[in-house]
PDB file of N, CA and C in Angstrom:
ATOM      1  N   UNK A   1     116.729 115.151 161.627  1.00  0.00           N
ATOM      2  CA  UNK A   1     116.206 116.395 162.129  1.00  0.00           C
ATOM      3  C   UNK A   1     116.434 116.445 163.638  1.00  0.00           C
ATOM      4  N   UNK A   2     116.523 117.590 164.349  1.00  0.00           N
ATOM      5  CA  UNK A   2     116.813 117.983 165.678  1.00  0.00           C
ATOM      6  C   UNK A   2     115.938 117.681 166.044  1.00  0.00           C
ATOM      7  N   UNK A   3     116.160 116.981 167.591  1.00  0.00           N
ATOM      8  CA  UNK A   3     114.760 116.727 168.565  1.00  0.00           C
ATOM      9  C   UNK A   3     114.596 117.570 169.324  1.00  0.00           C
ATOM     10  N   UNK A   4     113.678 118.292 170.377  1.00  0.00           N
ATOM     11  CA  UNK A   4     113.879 119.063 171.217  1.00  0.00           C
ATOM     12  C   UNK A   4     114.431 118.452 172.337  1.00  0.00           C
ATOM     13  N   UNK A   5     115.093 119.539 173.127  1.00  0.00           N
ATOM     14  CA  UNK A   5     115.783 118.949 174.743  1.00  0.00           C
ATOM     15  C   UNK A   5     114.879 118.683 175.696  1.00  0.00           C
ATOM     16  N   UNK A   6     113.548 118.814 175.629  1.00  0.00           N
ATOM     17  CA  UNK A   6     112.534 118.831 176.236  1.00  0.00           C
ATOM     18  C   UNK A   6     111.121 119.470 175.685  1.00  0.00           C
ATOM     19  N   UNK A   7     109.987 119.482 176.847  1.00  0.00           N
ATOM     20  CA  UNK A   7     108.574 120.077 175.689  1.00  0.00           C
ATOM     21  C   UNK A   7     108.347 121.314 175.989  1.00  0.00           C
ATOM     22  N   UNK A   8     109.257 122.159 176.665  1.00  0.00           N
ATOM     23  CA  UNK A   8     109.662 123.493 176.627  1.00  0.00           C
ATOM     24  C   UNK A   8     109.211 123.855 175.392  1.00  0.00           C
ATOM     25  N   UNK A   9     108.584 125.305 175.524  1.00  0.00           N
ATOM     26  CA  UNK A   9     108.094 125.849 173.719  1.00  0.00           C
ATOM     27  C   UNK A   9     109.334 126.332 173.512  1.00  0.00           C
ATOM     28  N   UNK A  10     109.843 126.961 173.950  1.00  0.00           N
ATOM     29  CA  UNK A  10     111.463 127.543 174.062  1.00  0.00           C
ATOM     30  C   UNK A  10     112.517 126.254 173.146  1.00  0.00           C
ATOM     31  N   UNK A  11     112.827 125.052 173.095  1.00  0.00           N
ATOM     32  CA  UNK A  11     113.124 124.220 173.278  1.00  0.00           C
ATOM     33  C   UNK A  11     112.378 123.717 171.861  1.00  0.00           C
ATOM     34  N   UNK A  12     111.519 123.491 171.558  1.00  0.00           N
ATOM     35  CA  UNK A  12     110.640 123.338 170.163  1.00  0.00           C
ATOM     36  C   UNK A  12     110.889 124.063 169.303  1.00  0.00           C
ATOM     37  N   UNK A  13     110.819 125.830 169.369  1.00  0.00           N
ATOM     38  CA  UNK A  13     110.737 126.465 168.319  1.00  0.00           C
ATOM     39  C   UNK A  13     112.537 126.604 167.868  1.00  0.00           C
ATOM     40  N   UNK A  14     113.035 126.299 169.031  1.00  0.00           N
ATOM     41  CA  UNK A  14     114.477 126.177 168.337  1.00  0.00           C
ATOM     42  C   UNK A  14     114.958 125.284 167.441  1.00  0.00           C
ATOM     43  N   UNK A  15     114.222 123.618 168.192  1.00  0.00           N
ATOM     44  CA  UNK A  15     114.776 122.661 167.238  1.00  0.00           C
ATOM     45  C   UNK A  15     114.247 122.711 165.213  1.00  0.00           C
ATOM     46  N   UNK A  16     112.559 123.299 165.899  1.00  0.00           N
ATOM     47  CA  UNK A  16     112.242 124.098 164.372  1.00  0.00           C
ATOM     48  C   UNK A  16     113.167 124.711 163.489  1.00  0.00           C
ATOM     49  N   UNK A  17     113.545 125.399 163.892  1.00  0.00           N
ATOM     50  CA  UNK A  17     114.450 126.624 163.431  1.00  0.00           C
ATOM     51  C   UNK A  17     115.221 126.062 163.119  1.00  0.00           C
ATOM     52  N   UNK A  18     116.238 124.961 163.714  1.00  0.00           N
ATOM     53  CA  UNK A  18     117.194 123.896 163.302  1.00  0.00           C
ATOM     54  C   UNK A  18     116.739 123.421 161.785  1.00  0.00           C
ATOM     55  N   UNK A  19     115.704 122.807 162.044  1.00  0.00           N
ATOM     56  CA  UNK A  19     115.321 121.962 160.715  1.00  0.00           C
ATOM     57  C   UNK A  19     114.604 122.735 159.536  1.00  0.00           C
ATOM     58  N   UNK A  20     114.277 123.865 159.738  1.00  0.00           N
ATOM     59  CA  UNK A  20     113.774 124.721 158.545  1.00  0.00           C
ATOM     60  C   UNK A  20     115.320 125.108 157.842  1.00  0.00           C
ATOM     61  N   UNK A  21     116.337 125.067 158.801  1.00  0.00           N
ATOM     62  CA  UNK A  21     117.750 125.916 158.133  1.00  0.00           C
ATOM     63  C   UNK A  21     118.235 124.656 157.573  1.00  0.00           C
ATOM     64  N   UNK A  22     118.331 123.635 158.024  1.00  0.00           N
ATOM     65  CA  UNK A  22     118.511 122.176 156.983  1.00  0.00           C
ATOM     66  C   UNK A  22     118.216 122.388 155.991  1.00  0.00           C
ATOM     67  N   UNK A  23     116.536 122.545 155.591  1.00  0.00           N
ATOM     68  CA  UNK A  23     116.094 122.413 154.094  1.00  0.00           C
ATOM     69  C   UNK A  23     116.144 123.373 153.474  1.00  0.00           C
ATOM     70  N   UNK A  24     116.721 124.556 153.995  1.00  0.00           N
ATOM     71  CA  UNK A  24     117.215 125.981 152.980  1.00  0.00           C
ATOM     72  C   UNK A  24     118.280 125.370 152.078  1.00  0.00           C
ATOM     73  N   UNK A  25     117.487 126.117 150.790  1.00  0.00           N
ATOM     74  CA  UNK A  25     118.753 125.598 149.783  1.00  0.00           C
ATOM     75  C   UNK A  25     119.578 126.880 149.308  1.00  0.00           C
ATOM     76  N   UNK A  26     121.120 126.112 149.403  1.00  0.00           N
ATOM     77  CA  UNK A  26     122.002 127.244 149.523  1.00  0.00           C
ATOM     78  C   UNK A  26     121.947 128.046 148.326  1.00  0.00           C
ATOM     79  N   UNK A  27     122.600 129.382 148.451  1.00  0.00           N
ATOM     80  CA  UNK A  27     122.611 130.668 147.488  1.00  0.00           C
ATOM     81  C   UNK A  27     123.255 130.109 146.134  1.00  0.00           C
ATOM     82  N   UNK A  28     124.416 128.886 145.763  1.00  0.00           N
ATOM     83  CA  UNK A  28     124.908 128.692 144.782  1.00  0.00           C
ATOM     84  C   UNK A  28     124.153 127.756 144.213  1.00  0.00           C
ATOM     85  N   UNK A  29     122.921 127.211 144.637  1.00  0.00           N
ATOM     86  CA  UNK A  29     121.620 126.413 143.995  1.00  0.00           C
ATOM     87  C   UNK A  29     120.672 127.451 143.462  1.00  0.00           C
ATOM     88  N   UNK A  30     120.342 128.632 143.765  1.00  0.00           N
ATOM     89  CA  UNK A  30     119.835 129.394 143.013  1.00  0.00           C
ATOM     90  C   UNK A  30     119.928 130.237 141.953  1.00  0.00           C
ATOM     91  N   UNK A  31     118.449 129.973 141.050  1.00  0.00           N
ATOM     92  CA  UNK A  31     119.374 130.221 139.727  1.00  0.00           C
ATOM     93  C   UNK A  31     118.194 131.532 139.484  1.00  0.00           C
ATOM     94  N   UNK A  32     119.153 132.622 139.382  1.00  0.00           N
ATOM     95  CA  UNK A  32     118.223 134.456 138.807  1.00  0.00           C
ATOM     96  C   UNK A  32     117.480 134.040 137.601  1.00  0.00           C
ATOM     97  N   UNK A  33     116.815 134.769 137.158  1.00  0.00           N
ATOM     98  CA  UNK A  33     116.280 135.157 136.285  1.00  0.00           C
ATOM     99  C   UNK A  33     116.846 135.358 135.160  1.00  0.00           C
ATOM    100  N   UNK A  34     117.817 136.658 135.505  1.00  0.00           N
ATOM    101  CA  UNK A  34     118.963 137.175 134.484  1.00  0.00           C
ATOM    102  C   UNK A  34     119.836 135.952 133.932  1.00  0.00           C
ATOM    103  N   UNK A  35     120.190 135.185 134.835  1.00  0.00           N
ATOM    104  CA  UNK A  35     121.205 133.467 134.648  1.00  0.00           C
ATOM    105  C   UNK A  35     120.311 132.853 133.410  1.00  0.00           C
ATOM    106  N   UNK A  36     119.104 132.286 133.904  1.00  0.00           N
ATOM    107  CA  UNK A  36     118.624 131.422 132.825  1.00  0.00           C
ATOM    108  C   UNK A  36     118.584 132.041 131.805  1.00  0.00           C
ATOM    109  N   UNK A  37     118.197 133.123 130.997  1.00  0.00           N
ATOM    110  CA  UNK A  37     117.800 133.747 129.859  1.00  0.00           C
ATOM    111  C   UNK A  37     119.359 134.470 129.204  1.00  0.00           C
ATOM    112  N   UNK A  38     119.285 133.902 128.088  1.00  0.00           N
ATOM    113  CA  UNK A  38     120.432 134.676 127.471  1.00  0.00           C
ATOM    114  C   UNK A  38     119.715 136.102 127.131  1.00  0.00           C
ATOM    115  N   UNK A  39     120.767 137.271 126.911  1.00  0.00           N
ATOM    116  CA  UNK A  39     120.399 138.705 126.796  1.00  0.00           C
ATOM    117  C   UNK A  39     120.408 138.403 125.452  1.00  0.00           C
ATOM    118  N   UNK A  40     121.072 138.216 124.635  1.00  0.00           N
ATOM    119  CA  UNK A  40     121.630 138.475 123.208  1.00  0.00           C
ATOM    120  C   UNK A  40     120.419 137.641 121.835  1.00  0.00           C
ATOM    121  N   UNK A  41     119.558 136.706 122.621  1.00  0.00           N
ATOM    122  CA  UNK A  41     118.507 135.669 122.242  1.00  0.00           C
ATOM    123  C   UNK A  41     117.021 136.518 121.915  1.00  0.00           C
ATOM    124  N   UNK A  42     116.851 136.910 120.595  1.00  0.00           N
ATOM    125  CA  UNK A  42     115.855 137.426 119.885  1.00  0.00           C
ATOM    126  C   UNK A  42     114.791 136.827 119.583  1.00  0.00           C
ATOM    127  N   UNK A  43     113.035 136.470 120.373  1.00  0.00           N
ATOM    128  CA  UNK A  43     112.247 136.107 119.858  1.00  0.00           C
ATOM    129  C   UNK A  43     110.993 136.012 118.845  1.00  0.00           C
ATOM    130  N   UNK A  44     111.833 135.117 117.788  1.00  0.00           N
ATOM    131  CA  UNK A  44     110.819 135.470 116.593  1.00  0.00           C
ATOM    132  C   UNK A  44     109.039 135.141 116.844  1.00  0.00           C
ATOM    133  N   UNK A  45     108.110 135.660 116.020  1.00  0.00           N
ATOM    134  CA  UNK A  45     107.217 135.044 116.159  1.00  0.00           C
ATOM    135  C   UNK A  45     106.822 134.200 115.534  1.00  0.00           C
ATOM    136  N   UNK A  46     107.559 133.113 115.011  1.00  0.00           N
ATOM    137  CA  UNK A  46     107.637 131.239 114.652  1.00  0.00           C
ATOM    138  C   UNK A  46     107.908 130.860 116.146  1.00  0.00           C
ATOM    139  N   UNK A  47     108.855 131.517 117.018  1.00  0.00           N
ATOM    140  CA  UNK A  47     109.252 130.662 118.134  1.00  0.00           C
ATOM    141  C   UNK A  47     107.937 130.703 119.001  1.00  0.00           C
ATOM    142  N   UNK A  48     107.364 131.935 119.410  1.00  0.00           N
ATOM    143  CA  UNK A  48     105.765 132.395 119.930  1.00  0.00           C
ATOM    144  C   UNK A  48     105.396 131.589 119.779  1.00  0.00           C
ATOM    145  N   UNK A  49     104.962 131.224 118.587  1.00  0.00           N
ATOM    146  CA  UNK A  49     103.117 130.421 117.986  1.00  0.00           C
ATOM    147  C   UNK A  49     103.908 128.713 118.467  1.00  0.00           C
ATOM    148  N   UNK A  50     105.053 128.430 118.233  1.00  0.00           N
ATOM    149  CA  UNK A  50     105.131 127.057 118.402  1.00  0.00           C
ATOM    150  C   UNK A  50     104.758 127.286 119.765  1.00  0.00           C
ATOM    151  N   UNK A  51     105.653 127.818 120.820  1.00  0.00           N
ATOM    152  CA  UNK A  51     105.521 127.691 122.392  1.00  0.00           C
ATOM    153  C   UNK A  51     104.130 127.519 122.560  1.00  0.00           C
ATOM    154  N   UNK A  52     102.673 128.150 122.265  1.00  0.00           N
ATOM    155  CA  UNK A  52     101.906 128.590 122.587  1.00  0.00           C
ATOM    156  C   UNK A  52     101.019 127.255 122.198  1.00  0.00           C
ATOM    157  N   UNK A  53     101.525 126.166 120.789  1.00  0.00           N
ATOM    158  CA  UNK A  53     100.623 125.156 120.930  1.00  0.00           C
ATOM    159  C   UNK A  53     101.653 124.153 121.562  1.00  0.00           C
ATOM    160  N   UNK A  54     102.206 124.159 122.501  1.00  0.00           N
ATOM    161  CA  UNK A  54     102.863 122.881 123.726  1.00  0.00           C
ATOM    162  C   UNK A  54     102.527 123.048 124.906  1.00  0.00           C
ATOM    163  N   UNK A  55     101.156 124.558 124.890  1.00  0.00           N
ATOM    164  CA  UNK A  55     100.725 124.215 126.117  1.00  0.00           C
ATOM    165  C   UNK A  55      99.506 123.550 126.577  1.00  0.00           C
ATOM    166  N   UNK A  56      99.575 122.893 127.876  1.00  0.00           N
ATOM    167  CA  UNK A  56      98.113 121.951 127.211  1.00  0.00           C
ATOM    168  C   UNK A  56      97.226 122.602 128.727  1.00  0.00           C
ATOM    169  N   UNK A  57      96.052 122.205 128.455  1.00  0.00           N
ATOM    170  CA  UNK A  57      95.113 123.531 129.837  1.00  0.00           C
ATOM    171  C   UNK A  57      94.084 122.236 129.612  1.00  0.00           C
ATOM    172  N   UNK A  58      93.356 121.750 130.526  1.00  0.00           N
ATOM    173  CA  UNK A  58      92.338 121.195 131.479  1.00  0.00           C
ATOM    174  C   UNK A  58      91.026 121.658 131.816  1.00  0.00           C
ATOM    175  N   UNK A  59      89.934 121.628 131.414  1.00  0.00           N
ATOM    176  CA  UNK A  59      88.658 122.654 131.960  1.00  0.00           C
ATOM    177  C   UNK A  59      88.452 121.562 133.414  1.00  0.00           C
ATOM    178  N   UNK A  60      88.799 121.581 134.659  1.00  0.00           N
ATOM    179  CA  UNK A  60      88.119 120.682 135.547  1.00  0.00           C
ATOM    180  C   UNK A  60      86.986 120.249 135.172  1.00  0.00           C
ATOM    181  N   UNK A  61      86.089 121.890 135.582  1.00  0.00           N
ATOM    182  CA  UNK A  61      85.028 122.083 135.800  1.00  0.00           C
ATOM    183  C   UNK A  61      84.205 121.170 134.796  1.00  0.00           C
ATOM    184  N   UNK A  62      84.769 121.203 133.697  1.00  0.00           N
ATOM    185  CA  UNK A  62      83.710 120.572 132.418  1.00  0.00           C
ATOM    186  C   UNK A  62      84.330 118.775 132.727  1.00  0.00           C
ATOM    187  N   UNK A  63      85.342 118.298 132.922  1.00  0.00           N
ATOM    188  CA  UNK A  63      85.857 117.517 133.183  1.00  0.00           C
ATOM    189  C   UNK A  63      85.556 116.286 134.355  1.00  0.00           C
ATOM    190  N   UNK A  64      85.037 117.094 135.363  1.00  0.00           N
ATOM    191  CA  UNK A  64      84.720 116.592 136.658  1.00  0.00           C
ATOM    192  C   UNK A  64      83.381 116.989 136.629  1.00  0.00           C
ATOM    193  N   UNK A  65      82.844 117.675 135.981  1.00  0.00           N
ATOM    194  CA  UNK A  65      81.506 118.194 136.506  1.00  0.00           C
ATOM    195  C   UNK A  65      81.424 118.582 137.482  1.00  0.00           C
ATOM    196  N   UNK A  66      82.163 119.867 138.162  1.00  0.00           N
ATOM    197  CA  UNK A  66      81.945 120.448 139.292  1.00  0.00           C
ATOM    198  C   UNK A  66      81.260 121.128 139.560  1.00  0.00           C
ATOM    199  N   UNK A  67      80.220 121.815 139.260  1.00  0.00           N
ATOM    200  CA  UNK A  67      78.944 121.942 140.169  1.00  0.00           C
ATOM    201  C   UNK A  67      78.356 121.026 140.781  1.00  0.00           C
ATOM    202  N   UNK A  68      77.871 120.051 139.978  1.00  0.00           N
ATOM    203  CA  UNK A  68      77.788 118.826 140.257  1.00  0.00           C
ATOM    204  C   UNK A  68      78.001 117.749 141.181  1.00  0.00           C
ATOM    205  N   UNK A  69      79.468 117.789 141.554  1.00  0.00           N
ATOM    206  CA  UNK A  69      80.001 117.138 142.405  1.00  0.00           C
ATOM    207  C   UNK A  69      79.905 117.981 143.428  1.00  0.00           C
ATOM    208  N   UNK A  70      80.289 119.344 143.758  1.00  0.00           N
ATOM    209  CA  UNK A  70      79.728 119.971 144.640  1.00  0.00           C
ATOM    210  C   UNK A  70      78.355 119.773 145.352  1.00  0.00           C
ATOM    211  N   UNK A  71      77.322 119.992 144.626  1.00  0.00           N
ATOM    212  CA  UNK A  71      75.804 119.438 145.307  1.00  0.00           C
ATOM    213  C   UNK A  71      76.105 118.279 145.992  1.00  0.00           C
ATOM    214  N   UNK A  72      76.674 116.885 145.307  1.00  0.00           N
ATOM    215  CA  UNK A  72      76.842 115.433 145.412  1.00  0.00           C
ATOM    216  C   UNK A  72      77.322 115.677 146.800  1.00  0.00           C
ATOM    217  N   UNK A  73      78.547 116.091 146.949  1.00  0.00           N
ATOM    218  CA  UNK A  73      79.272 115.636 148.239  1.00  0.00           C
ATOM    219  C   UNK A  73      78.515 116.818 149.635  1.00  0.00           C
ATOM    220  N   UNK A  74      77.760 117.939 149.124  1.00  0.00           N
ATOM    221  CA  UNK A  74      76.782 118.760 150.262  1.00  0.00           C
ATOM    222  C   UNK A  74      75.541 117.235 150.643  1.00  0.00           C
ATOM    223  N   UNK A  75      75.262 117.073 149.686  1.00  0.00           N
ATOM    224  CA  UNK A  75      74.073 116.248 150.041  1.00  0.00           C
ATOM    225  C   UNK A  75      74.392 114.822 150.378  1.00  0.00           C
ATOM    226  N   UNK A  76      75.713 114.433 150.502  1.00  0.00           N
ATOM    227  CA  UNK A  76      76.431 113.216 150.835  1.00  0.00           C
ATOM    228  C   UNK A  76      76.517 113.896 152.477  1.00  0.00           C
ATOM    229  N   UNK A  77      76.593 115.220 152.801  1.00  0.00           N
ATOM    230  CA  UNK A  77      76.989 115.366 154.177  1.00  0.00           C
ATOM    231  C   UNK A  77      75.763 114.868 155.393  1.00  0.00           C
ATOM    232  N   UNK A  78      74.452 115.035 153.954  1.00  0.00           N
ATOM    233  CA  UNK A  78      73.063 115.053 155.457  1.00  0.00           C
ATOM    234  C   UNK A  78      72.906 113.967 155.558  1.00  0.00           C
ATOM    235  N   UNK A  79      73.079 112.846 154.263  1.00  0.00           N
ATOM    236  CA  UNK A  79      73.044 111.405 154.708  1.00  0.00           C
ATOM    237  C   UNK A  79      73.217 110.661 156.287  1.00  0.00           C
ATOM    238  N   UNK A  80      72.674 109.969 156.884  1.00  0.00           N
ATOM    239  CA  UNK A  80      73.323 109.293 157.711  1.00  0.00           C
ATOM    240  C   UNK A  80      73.852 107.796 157.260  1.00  0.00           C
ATOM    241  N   UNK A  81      74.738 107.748 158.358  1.00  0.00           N
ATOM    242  CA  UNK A  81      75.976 106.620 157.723  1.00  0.00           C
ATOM    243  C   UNK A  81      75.274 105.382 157.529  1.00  0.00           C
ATOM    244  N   UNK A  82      75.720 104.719 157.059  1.00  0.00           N
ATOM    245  CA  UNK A  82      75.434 103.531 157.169  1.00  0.00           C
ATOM    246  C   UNK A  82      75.551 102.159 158.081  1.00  0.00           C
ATOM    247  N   UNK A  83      74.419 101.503 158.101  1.00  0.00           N
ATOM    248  CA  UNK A  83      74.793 100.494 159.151  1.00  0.00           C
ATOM    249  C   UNK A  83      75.829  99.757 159.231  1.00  0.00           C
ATOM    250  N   UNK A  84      76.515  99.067 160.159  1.00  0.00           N
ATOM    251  CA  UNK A  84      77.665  97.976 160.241  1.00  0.00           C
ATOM    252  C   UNK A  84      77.278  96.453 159.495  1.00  0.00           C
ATOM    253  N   UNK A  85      78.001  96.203 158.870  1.00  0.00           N
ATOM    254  CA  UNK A  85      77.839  94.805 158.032  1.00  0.00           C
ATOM    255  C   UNK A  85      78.538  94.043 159.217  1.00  0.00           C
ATOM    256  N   UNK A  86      77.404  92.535 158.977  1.00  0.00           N
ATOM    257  CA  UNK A  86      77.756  91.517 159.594  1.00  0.00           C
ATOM    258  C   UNK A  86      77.090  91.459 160.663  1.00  0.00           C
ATOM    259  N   UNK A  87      77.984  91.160 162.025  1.00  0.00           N
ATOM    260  CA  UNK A  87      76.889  90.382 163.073  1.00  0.00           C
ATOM    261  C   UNK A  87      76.835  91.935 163.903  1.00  0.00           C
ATOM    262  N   UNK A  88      76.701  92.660 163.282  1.00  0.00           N
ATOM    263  CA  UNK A  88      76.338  93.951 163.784  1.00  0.00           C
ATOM    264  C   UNK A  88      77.585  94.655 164.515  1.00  0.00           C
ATOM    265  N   UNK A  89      77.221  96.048 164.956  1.00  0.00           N
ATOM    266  CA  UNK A  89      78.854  97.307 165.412  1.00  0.00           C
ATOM    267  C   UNK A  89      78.639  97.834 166.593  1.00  0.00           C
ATOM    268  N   UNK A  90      78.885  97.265 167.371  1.00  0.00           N
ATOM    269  CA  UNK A  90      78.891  97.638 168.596  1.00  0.00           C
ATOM    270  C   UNK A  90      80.396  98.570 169.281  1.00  0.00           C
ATOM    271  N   UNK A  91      80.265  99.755 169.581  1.00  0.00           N
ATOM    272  CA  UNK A  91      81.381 100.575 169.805  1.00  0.00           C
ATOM    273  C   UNK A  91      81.785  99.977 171.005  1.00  0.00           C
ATOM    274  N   UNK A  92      81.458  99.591 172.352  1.00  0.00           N
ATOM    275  CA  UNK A  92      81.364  99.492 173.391  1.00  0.00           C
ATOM    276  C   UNK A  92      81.889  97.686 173.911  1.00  0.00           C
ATOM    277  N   UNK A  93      82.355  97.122 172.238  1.00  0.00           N
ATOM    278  CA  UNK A  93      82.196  95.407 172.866  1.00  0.00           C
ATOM    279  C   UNK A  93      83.493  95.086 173.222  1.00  0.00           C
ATOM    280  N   UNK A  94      83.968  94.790 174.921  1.00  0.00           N
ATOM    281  CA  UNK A  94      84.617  94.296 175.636  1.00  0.00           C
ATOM    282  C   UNK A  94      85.723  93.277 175.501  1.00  0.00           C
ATOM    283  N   UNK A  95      85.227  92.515 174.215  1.00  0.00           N
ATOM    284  CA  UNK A  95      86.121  91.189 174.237  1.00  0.00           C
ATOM    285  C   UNK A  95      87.347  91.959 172.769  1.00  0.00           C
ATOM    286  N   UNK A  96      86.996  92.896 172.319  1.00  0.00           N
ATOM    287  CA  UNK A  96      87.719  93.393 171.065  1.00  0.00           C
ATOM    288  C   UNK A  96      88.538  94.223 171.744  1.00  0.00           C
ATOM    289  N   UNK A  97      88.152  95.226 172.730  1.00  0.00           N
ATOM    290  CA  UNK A  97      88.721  96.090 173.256  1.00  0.00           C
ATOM    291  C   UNK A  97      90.136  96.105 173.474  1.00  0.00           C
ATOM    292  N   UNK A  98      90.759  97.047 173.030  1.00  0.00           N
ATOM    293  CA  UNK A  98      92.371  97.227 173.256  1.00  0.00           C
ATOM    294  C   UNK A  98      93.467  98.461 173.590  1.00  0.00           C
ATOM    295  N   UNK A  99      93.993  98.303 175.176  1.00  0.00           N
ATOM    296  CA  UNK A  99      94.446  98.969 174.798  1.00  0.00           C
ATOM    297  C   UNK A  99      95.681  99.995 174.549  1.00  0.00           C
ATOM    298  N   UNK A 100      95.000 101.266 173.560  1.00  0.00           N
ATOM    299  CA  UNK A 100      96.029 101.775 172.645  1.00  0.00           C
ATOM    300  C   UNK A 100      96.140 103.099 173.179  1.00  0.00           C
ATOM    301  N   UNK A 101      97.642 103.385 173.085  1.00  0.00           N
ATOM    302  CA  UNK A 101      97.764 104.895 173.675  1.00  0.00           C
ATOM    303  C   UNK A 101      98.085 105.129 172.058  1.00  0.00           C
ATOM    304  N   UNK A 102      97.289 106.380 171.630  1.00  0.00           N
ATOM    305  CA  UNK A 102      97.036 107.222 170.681  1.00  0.00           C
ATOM    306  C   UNK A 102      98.742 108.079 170.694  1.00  0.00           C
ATOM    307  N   UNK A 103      98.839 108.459 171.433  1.00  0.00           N
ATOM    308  CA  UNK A 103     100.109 109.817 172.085  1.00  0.00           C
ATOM    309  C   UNK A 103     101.226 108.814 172.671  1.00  0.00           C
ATOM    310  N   UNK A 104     102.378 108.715 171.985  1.00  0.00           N
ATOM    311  CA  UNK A 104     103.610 108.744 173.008  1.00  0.00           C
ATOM    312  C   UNK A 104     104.517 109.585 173.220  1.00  0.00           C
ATOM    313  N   UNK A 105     104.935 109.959 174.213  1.00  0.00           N
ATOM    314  CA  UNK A 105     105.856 110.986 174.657  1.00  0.00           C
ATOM    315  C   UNK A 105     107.078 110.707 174.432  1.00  0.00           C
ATOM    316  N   UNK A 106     107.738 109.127 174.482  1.00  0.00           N
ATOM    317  CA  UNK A 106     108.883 108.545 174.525  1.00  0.00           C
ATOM    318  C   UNK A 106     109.265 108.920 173.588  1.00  0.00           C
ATOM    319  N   UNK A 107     110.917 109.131 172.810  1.00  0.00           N
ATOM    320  CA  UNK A 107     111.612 108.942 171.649  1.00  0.00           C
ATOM    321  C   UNK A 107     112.144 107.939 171.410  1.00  0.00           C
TER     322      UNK A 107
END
């Protein structure tokens, strides 16, 4: 994929534009409507009723119990967290400290 020439927005939305036209797939990969389906192909209703039991459908809701889990994870939000296991969690301890740049600019 294209890098930008710099962090110019100018310069970004182009190299974008570069790489969205990469993953366009060309016009002789697409296949109409009219292509897949033969015209001349008459559907009986034996062909119907078979199609209709190969499809298979999922109730989540009854599945997952989603109301359910809904409440669960609202009332998972008021919880407070839990304590640190072990010799205790100190955010602030000096001898662990490291450090890390989150962001690099370099390529």
């Amino acid at each position: 994929m294209p890098l930008p020439f710099s962090t110019d927005a100018r310069d970004i939305q182009k190299a974008a534009a570069e790489a969205a036209e990469a993953f366009r797939p060309l016009e002789s990969d697409e296949v109409t409507s009219d292509d897949a389906r033969p015209e001349n192909v008459m559907m009986s209703p034996e062909n119907l009723t078979m199609s209709s039991e190969n499809v298979f459908y999922m109730d989540e809701e009854a599945v997952f119990g989603m109301p359910g889990l809904l409440v669960n994870m609202a009332e998972g939000l008021l919880l407070s967290p839990p304590p640190c296991m072990g010799n205790g969690c100190e955010w602030d301890y000096v001898e662990s400290e490291a450090e890390l740049s989150l962001w690099s600019y370099s390529i």
